[in-house]
C-alpha atoms as a PDB file:
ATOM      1  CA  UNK A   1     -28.307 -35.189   6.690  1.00  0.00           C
ATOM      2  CA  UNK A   2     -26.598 -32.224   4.717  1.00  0.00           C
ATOM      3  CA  UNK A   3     -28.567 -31.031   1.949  1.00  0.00           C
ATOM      4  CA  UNK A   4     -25.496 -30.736  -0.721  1.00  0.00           C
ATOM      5  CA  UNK A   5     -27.683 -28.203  -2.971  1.00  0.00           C
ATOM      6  CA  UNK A   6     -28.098 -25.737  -0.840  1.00  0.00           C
ATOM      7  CA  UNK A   7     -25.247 -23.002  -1.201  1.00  0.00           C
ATOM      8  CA  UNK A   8     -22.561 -22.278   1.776  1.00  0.00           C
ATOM      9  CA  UNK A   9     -22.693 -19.295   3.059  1.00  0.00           C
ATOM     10  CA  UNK A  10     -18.902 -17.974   2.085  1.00  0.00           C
ATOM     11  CA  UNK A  11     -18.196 -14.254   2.494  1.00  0.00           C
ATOM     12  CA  UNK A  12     -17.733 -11.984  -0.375  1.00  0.00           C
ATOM     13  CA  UNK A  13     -14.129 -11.824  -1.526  1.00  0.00           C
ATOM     14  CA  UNK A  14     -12.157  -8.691  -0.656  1.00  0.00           C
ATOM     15  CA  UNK A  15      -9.024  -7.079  -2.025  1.00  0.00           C
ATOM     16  CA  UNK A  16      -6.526  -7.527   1.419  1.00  0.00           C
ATOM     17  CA  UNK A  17      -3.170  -6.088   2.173  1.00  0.00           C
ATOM     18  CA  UNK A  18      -0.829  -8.668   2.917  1.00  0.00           C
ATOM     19  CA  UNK A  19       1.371  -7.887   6.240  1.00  0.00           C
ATOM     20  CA  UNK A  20       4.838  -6.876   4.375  1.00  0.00           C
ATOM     21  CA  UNK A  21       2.410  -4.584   2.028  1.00  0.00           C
ATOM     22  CA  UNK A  22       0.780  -2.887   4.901  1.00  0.00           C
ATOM     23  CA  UNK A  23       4.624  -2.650   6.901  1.00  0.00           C
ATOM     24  CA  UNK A  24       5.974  -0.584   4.062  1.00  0.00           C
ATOM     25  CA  UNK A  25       3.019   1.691   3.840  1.00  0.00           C
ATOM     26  CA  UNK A  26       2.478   1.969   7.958  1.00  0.00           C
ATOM     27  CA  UNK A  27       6.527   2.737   7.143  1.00  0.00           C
ATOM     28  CA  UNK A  28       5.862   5.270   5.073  1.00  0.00           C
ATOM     29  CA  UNK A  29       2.688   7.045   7.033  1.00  0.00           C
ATOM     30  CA  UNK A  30       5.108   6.743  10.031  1.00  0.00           C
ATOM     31  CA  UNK A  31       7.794   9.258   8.509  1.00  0.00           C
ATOM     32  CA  UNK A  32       4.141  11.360   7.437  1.00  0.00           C
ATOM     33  CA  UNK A  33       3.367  11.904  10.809  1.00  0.00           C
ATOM     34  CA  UNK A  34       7.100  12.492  12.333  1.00  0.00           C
ATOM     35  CA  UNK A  35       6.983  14.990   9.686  1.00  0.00           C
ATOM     36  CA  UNK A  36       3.666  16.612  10.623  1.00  0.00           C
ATOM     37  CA  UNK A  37       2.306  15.655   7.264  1.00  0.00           C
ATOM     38  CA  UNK A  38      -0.438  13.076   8.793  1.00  0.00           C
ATOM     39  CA  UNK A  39      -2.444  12.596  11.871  1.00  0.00           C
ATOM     40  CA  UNK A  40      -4.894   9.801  10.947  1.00  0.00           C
ATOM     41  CA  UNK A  41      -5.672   6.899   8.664  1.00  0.00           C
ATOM     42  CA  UNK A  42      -8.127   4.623   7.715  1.00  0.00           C
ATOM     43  CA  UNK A  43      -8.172   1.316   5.700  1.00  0.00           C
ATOM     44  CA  UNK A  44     -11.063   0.258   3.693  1.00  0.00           C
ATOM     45  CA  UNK A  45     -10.676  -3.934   2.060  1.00  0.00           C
ATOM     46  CA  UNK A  46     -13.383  -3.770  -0.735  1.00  0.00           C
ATOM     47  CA  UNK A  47     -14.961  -6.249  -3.237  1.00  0.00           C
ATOM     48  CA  UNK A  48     -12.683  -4.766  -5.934  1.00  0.00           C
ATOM     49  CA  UNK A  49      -9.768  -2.937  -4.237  1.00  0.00           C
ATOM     50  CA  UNK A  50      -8.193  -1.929  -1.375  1.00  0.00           C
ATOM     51  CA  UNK A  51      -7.464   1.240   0.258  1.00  0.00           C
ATOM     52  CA  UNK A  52      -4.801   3.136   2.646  1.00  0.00           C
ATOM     53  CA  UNK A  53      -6.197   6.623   3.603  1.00  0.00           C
ATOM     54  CA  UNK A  54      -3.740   9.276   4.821  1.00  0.00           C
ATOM     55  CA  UNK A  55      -5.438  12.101   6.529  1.00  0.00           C
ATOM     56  CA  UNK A  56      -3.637  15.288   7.763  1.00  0.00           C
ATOM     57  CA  UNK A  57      -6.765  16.041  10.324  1.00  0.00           C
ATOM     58  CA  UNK A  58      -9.193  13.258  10.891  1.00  0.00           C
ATOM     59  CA  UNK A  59     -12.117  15.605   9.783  1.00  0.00           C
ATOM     60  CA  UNK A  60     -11.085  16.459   6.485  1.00  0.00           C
ATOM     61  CA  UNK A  61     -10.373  14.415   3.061  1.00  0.00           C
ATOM     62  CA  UNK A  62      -7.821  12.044   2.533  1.00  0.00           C
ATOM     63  CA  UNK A  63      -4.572  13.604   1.643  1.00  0.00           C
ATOM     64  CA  UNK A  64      -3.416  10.922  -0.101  1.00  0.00           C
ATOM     65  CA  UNK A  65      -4.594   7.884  -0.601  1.00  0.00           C
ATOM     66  CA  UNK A  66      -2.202   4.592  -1.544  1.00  0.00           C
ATOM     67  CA  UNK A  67      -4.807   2.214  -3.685  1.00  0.00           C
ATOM     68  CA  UNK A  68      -4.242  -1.562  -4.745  1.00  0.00           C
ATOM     69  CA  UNK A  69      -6.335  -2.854  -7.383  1.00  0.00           C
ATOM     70  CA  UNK A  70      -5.425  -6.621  -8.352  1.00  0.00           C
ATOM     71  CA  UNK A  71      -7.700  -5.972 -11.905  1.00  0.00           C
ATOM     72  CA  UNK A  72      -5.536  -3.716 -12.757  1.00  0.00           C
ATOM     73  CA  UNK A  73      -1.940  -5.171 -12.384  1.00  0.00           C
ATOM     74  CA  UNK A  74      -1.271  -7.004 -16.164  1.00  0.00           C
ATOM     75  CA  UNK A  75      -2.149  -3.261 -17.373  1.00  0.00           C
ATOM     76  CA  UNK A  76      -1.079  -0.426 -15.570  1.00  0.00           C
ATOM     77  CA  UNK A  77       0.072  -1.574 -12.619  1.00  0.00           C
ATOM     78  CA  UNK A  78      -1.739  -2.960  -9.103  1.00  0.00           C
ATOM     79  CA  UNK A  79      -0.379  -0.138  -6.687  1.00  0.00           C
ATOM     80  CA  UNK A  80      -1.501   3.771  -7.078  1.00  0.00           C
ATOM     81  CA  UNK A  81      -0.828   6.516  -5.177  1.00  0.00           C
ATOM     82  CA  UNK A  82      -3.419   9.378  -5.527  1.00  0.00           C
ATOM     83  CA  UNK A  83      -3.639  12.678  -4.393  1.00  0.00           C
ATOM     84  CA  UNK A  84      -6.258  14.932  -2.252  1.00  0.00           C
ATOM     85  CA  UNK A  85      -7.679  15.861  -5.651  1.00  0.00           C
ATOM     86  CA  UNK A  86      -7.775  12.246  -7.030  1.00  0.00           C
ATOM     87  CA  UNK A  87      -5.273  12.443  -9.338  1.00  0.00           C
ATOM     88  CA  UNK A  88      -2.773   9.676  -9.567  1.00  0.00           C
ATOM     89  CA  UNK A  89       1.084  10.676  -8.199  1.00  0.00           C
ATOM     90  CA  UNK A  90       2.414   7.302  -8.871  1.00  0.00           C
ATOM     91  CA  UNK A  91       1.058   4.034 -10.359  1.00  0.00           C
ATOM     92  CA  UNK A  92       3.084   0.493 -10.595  1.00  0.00           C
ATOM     93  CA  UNK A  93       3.309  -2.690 -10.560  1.00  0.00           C
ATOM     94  CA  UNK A  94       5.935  -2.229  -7.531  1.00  0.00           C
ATOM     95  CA  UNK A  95       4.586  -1.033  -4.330  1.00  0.00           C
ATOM     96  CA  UNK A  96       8.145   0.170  -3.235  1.00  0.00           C
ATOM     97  CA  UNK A  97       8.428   2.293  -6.387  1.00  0.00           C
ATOM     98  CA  UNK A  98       5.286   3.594  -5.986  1.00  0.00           C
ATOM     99  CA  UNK A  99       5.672   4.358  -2.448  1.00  0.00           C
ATOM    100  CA  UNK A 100       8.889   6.293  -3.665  1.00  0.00           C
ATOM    101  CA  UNK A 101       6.865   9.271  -4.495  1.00  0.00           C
ATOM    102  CA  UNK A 102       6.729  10.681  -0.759  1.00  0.00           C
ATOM    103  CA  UNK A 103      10.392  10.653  -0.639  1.00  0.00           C
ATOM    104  CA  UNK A 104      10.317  13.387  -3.898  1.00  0.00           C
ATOM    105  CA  UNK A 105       8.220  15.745  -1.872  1.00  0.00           C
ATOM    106  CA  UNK A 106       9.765  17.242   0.918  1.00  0.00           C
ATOM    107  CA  UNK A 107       7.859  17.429   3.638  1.00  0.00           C
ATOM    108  CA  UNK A 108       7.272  20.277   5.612  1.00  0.00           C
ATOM    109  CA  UNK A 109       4.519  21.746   8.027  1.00  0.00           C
ATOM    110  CA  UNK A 110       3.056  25.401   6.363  1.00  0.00           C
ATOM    111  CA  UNK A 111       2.332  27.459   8.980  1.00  0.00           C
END
């Protein structure tokens, strides 16, 4: 017999890209890399958010960093796109919009 008082063990509930979310931004970090803006990524799914790091070498910072915070999306907006210094590029409540903000800088490799 089940003891009904005793709590199920249920994992903690993350924030989660969906799969056309994460298309558009592996879209995106696609033309970063043809460009020679990016080399690496990383994806963190946390209790509160979720995150889509863009690194230009895979031992430094994030570059940019493409943030979706549910909490967030009857204010400001769910989506934010943030910088290597943590400021915010582009913030929305439409990831395509907000994902708009790599086509305004043109990227280039610096030699």
């Amino acid at each position: 017999m089940i003891d009904s008082s005793t709590p199920k063990n249920k994992p903690d509930p993350r924030v989660v890209f969906h799969r056309t979310e994460l298309n558009s931004i592996l879209g995106v970090y696609g033309h970063l890399m043809t460009a020679g803006a990016a080399r690496d990524y990383a994806i963190a799914m946390l209790k509160e958010r979720a995150v889509f790091s863009i690194y230009r070498r895979a031992s430094e910072q994030p570059t940019w960093t493409v943030e979706k915070v549910p909490a967030l999306a009857r204010r400001q907006g769910a989506w934010a796109v943030r910088g290597s210094n943590g400021q915010v590029l582009k913030r929305g409540h439409d990831l395509t919009a907000v994902l708009r903000v790599f086509d305004r800088h043109k990227l280039r490799v610096v030699s």
